[in-house]
Protein backbone atom coordinates (compact mmCIF):
# COMPACT_ATOMS: atom_id res chain seq x y z
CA UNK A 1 19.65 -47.60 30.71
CA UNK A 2 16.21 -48.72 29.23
CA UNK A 3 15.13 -45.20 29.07
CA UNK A 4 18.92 -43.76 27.27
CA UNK A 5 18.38 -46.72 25.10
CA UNK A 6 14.45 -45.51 23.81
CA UNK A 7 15.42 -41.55 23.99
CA UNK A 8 18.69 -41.63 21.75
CA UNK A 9 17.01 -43.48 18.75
CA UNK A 10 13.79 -41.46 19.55
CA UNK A 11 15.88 -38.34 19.33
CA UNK A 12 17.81 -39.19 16.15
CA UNK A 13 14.12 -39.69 14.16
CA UNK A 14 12.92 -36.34 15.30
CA UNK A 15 15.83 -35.03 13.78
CA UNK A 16 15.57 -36.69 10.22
CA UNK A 17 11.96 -35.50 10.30
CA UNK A 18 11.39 -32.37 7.97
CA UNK A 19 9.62 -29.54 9.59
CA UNK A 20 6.95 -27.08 7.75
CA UNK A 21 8.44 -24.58 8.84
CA UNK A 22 11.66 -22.40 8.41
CA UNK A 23 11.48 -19.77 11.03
CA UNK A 24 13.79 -16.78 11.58
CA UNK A 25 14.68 -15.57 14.95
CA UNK A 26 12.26 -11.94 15.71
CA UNK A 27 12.55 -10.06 18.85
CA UNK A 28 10.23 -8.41 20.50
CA UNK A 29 10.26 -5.42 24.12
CA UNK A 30 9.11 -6.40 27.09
CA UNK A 31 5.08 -6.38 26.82
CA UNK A 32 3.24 -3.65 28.00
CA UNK A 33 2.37 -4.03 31.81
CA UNK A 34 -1.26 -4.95 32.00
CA UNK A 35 -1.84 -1.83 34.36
CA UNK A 36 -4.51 1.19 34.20
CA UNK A 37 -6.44 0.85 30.63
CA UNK A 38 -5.08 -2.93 30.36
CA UNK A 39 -5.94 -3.94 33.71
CA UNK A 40 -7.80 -7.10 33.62
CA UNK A 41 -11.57 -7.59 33.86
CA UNK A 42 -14.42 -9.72 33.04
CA UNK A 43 -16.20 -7.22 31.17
CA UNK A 44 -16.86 -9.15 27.93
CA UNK A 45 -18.37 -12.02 29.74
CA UNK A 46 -21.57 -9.64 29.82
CA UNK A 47 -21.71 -10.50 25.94
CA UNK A 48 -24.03 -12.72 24.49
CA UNK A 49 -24.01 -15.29 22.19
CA UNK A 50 -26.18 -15.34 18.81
CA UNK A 51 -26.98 -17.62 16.70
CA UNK A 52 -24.91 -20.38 18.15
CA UNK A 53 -24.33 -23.68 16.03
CA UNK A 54 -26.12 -22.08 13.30
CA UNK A 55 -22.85 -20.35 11.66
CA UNK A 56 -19.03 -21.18 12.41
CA UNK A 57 -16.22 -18.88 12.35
CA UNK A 58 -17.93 -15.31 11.64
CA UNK A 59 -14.58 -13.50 10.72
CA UNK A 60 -15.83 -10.62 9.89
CA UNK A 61 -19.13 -8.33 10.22
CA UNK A 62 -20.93 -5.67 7.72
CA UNK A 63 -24.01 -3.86 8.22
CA UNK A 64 -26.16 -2.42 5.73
CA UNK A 65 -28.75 -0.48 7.73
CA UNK A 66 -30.11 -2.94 10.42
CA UNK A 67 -29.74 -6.18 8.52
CA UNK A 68 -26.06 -7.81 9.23
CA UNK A 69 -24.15 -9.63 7.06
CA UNK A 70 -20.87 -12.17 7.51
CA UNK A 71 -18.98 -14.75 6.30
CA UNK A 72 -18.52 -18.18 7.48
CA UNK A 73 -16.20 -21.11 7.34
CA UNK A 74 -18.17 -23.17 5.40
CA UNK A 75 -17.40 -20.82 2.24
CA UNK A 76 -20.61 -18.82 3.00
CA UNK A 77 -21.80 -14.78 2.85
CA UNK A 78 -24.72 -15.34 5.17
CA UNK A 79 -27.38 -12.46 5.65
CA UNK A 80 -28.91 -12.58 9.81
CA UNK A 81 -31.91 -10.70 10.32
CA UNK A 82 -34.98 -11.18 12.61
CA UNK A 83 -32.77 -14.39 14.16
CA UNK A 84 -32.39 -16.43 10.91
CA UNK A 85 -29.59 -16.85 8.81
CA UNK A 86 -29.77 -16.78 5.18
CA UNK A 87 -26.92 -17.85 2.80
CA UNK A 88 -27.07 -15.12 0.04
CA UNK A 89 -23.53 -15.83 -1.78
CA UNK A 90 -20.55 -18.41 -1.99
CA UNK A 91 -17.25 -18.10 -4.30
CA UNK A 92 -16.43 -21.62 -3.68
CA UNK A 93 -18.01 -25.14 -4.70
CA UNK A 94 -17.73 -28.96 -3.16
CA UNK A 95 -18.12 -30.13 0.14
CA UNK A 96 -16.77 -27.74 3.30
CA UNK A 97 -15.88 -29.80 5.95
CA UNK A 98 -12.58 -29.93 6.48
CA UNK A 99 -9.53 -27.67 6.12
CA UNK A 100 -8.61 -29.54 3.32
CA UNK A 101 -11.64 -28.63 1.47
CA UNK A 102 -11.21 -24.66 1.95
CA UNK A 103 -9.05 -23.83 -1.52
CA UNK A 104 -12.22 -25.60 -3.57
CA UNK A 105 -14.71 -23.93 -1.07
CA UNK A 106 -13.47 -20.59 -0.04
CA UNK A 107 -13.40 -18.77 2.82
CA UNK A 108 -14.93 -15.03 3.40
CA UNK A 109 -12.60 -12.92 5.92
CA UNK A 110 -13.17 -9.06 5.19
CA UNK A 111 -16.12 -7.89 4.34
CA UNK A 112 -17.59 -4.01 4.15
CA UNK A 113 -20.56 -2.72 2.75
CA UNK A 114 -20.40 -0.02 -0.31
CA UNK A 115 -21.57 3.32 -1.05
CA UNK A 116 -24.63 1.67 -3.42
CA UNK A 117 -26.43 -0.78 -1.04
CA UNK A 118 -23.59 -3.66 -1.82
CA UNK A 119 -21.41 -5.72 -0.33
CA UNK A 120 -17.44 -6.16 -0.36
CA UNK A 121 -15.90 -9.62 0.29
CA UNK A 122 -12.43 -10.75 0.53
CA UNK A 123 -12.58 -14.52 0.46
CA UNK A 124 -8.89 -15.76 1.62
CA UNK A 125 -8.80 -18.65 -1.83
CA UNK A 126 -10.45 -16.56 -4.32
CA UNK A 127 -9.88 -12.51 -4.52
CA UNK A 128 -12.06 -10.07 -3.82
CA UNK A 129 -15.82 -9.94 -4.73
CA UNK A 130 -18.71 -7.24 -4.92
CA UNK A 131 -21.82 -8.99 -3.83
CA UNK A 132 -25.87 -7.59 -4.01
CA UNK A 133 -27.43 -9.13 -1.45
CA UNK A 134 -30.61 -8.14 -2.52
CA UNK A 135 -30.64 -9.82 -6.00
CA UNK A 136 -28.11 -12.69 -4.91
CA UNK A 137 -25.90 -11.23 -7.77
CA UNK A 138 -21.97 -11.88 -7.19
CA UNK A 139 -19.11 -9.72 -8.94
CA UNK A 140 -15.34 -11.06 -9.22
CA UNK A 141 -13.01 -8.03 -9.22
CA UNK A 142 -10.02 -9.27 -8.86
CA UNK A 143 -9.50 -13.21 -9.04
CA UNK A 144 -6.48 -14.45 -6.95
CA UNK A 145 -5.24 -16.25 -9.69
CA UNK A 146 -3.72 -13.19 -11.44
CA UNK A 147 0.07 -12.64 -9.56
CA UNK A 148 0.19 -9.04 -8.43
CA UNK A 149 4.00 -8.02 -9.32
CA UNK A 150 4.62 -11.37 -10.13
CA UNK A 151 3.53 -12.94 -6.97
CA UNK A 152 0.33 -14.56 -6.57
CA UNK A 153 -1.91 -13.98 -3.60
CA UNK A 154 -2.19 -17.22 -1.72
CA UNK A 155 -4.23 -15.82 1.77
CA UNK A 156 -6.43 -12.60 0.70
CA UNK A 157 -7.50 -11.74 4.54
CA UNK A 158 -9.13 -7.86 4.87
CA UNK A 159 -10.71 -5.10 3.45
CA UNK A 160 -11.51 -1.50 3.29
CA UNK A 161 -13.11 0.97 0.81
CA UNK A 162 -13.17 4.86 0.31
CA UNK A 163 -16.71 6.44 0.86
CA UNK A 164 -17.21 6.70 -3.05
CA UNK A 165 -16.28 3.03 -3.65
CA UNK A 166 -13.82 3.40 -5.71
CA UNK A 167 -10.12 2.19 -4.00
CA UNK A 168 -10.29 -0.89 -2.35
CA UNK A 169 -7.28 -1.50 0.34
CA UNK A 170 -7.06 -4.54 0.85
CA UNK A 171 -4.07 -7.50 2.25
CA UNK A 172 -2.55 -10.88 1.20
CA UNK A 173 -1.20 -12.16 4.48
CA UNK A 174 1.44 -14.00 2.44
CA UNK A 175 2.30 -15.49 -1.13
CA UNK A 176 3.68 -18.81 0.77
CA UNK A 177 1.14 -19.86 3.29
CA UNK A 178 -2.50 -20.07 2.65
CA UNK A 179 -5.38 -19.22 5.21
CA UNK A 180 -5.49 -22.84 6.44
CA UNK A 181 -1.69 -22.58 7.42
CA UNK A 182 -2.37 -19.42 9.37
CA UNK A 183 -0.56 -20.84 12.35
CA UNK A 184 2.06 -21.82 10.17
CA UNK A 185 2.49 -18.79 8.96
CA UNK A 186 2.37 -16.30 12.21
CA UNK A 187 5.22 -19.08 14.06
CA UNK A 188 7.37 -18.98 10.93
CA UNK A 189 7.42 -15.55 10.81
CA UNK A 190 7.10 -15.18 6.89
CA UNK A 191 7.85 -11.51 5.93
CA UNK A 192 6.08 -11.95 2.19
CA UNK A 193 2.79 -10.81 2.76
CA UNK A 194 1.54 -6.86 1.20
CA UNK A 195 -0.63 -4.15 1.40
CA UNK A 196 -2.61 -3.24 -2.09
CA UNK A 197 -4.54 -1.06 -3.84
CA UNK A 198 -7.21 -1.98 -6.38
CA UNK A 199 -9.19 0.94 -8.21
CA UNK A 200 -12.24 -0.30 -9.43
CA UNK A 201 -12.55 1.60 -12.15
CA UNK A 202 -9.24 1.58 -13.92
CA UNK A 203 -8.76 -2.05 -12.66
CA UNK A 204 -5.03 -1.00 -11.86
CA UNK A 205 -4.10 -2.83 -8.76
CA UNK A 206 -0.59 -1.46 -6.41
CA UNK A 207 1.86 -3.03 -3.91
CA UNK A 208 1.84 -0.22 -1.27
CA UNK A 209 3.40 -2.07 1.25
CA UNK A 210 5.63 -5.35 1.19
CA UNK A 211 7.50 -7.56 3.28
CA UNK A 212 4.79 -7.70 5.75
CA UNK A 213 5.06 -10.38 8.31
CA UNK A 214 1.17 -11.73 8.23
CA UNK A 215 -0.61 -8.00 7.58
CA UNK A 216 -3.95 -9.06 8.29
CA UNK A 217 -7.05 -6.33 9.49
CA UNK A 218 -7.10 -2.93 7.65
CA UNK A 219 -8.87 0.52 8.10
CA UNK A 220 -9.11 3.37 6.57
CA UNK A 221 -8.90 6.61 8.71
CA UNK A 222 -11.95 8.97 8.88
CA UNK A 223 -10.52 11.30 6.79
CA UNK A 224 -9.09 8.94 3.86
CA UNK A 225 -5.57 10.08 4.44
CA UNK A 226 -3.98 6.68 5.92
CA UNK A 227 -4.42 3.31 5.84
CA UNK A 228 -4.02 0.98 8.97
CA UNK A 229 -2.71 -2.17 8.72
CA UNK A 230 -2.55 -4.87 11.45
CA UNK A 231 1.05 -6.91 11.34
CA UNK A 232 -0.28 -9.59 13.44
CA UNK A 233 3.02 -11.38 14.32
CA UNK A 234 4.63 -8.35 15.06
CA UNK A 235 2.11 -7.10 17.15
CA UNK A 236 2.15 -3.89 15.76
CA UNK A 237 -0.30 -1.65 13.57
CA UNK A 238 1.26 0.44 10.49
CA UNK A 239 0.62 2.99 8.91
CA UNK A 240 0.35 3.88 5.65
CA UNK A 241 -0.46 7.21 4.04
CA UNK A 242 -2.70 7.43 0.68
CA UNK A 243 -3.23 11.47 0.19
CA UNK A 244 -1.81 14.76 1.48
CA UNK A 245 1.78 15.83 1.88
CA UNK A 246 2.96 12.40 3.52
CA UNK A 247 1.34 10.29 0.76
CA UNK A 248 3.14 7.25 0.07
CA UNK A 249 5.02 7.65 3.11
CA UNK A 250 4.64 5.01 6.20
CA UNK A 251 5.45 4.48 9.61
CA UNK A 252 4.40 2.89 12.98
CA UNK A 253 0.84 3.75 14.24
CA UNK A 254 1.64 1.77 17.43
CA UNK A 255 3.80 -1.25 18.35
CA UNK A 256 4.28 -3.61 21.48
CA UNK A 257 0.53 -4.19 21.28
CA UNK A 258 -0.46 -6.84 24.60
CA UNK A 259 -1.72 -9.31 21.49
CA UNK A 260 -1.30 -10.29 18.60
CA UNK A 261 -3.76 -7.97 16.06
CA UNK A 262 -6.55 -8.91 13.81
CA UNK A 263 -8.77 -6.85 12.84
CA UNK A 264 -8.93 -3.04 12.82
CA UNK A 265 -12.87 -1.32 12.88
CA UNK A 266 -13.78 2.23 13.48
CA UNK A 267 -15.32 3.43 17.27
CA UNK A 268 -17.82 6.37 17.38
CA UNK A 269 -15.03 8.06 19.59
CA UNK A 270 -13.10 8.58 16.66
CA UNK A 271 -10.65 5.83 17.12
CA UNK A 272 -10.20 2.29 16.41
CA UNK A 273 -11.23 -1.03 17.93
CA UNK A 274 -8.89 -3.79 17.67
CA UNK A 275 -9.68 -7.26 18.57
CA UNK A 276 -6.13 -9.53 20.11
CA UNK A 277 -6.08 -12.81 17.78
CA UNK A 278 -4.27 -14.22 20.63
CA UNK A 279 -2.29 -12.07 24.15
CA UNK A 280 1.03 -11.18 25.31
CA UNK A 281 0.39 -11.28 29.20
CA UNK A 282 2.48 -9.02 31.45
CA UNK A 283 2.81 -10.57 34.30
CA UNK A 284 2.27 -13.73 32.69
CA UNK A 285 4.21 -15.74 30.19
CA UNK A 286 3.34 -15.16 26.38
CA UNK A 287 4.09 -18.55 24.76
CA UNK A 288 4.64 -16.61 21.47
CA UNK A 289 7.18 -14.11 22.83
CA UNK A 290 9.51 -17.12 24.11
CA UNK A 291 9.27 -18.55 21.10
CA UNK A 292 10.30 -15.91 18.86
CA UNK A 293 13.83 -16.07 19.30
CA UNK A 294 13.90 -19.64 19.62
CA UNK A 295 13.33 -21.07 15.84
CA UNK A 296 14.50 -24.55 16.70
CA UNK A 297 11.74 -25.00 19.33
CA UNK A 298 9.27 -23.70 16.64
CA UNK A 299 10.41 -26.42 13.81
CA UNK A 300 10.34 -29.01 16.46
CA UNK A 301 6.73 -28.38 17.73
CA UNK A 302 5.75 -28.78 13.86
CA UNK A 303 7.57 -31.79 13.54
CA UNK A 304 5.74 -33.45 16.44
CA UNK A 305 2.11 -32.03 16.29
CA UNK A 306 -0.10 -30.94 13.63
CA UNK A 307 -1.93 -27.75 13.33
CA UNK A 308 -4.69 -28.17 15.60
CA UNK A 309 -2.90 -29.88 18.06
CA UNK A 310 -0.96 -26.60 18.74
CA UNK A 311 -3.89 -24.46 18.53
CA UNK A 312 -5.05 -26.66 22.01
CA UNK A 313 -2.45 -25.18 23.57
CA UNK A 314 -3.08 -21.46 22.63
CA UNK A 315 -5.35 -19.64 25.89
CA UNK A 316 -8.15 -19.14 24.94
CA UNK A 317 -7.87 -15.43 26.19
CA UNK A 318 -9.94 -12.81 24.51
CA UNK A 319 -8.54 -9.06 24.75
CA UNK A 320 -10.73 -6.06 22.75
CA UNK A 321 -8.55 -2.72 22.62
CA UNK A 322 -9.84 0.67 21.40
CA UNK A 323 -6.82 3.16 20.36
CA UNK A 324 -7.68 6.24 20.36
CA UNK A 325 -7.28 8.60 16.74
CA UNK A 326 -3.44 8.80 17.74
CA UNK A 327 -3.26 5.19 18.76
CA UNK A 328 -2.87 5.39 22.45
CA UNK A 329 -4.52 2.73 24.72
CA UNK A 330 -8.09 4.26 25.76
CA UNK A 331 -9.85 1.11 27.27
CA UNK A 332 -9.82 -2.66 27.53
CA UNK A 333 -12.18 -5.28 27.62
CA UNK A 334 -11.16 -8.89 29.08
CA UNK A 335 -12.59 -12.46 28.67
CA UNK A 336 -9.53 -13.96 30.96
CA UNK A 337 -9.98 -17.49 29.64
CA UNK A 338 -13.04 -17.26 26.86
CA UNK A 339 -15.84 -18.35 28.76
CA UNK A 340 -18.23 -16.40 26.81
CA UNK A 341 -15.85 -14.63 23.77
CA UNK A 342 -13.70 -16.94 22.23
CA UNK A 343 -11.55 -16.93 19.09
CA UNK A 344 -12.10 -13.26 18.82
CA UNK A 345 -11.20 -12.14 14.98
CA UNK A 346 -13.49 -8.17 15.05
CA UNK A 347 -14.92 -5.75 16.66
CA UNK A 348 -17.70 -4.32 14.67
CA UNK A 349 -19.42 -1.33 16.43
CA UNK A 350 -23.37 -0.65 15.69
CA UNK A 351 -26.06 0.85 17.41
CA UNK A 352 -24.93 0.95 20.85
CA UNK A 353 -23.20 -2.67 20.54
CA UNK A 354 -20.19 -4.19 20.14
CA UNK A 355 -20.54 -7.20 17.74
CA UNK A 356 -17.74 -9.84 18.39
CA UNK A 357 -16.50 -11.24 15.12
CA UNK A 358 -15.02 -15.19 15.90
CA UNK A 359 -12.52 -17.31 13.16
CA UNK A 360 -13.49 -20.07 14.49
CA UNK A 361 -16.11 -20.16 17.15
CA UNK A 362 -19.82 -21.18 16.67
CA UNK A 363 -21.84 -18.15 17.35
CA UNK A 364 -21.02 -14.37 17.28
CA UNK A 365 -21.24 -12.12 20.17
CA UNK A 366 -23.19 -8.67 20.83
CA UNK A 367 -21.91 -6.46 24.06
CA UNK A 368 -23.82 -3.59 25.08
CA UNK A 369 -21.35 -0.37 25.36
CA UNK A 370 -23.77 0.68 27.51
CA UNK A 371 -23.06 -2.21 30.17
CA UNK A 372 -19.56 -1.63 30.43
């Protein structure tokens, strides 16, 4: 009787409590079986770690001839060469410590280097940048604060530029939800984030693709006629075509992905490396996949634990995938539970080595293709 007596009441408050979150029902197939190309392995555990505890959360990775650049959470564009790192830009001002402090701070996510020896930043608070790394000089293009089509861009995420520099393709994972609400954002199941176009020399900027539910990593294809697009809670990549016959057209590049998709980088095979923010096991259970058509689960989580407390309960699984030009499955590499690769946001290729892009570990990662 004691314990009817504590639940009832107990039950009644969770109900009068608002949740964050609205979510929709989504459905999703079956998972692909983890068989063949997917078959688990330990191969990423032959990574190592660099420069660990001296940069958190490097999203993304840029190289302009040997010397690497990235972007941290503490609002930074840090240069690493010759095992230092070097702070060469930040949008942002104030203290970076805590999510609350990442609107006033900033936060680099995509970042490519240009045809003339610069550098190309999205920073998720503040728009999109051109940065000289050489001269410390920094270049707002196109401040967040303007709405695009009469939304504003609340969570600029990634990047990617034509060989002459002059379209930048670029997304804003949502107008509701900003970058320190990502979780928010991929369990609610928004569908208001875009795809865009910014020219920088006419300044003209274009909604290519809307009603995106969280469009995070892009990539250009080798030959400048598509654009993909990662829809990270669909865990799907789309496609969308900027020249030739099918321009302005769009379609699926490849869906039932075994994660969740963050970033999209080019392989020397001529396809595409994706790195899984997070995996949809098969066999296995994929907490994400039971949730999706279960909304009222979702609002009550977020009525009982805060951001971070979920994120505790997210495996810490870490899943690279290279597609092939056509986007079939060519290969797999597995950290089953993260020893080594955690957090995994990119997969930048260079030299020989796979450098492991993190949002929110401590260190980076460097694999040797040659080891595995």
């Amino acid at each position: 009787m004691l314990a009817v007596s504590l639940t009832v009441p107990l039950l009644g408050a969770m109900m009068l409590l608002d949740s964050p979150i609205d979510p929709q029902p989504l459905s999703f197939k079956e998972p692909p079986l983890w068989l063949g190309v997917l078959q688990p392995n330990t191969k990423l555990r032959q990574a190592e770690r660099l420069f660990e505890n001296q940069l958190t959360g490097p999203e993304s990775i840029a190289n302009i001839g040997d010397v690497m650049f990235t972007g941290t959470m503490d609002g930074r564009v840090v240069k690493l060469e010759n095992g230092e790192v070097e702070t060469i830009a930040r949008f942002g001002s104030g203290p970076c410590k805590t999510r609350d402090d990442e609107p006033a701070c900033g936060r680099p996510l995509g970042i490519r280097a240009g045809p003339n020896g610069t550098l190309f930043v999205a920073d998720a608070y503040k728009g999109l940048f051109e940065v000289n790394p050489w001269k410390r000089e920094v270049k707002l293009l196109l401040s967040s604060e303007i709405p695009i089509e009469g939304r504003k861009m609340s969570f600029v995420n990634d990047l990617t530029i034509t060989q002459d520099g002059r379209k930048i393709y670029f997304t804003d994972s949502s107008s509701k939800w900003q970058r320190r609400d990502y979780l928010l954002l991929a369990l609610e199941g928004t569908d208001d984030g875009r795809l865009l176009e910014y020219d920088t020399e006419t300044k003209e900027v274009k909604v290519l693709l809307d009603q995106l539910r969280f469009p995070n990593g892009v990539q250009l294809s080798p030959a400048e006629d598509f654009v993909l697009v990662a829809e990270t809670t669909m865990a799907r990549i789309r496609r969308f075509y900027v020249s030739g016959l099918m321009k302005g057209g769009a379609d699926l590049f490849v869906e039932n992905l075994p994660g969740f998709p963050d970033n999209i980088r080019p392989s020397s095979s001529g396809g595409y490396w994706v790195g899984m923010a997070t995996v949809r096991s098969n066999p296995g259970f994929s907490m994400l996949d039971f949730l999706s058509e279960r909304p009222y689960i979702k609002r009550m989580i977020f009525k009982l634990f805060s951001q971070e407390t979920v994120m505790k309960f997210v495996p810490r699984y870490s899943l690279v995938l290279e597609l092939s030009d056509s986007g079939a499955f060519r290969r797999s590499l597995h950290d089953p539970d993260g020893q080594v690769v955690s957090y995994l946001s990119e997969v930048h290729e260079q030299d020989g080595h796979l450098y492991l892009g993190s949002f929110r570990s401590p260190f980076l990662c460097r694999l040797s293709l040659q080891s595995v």
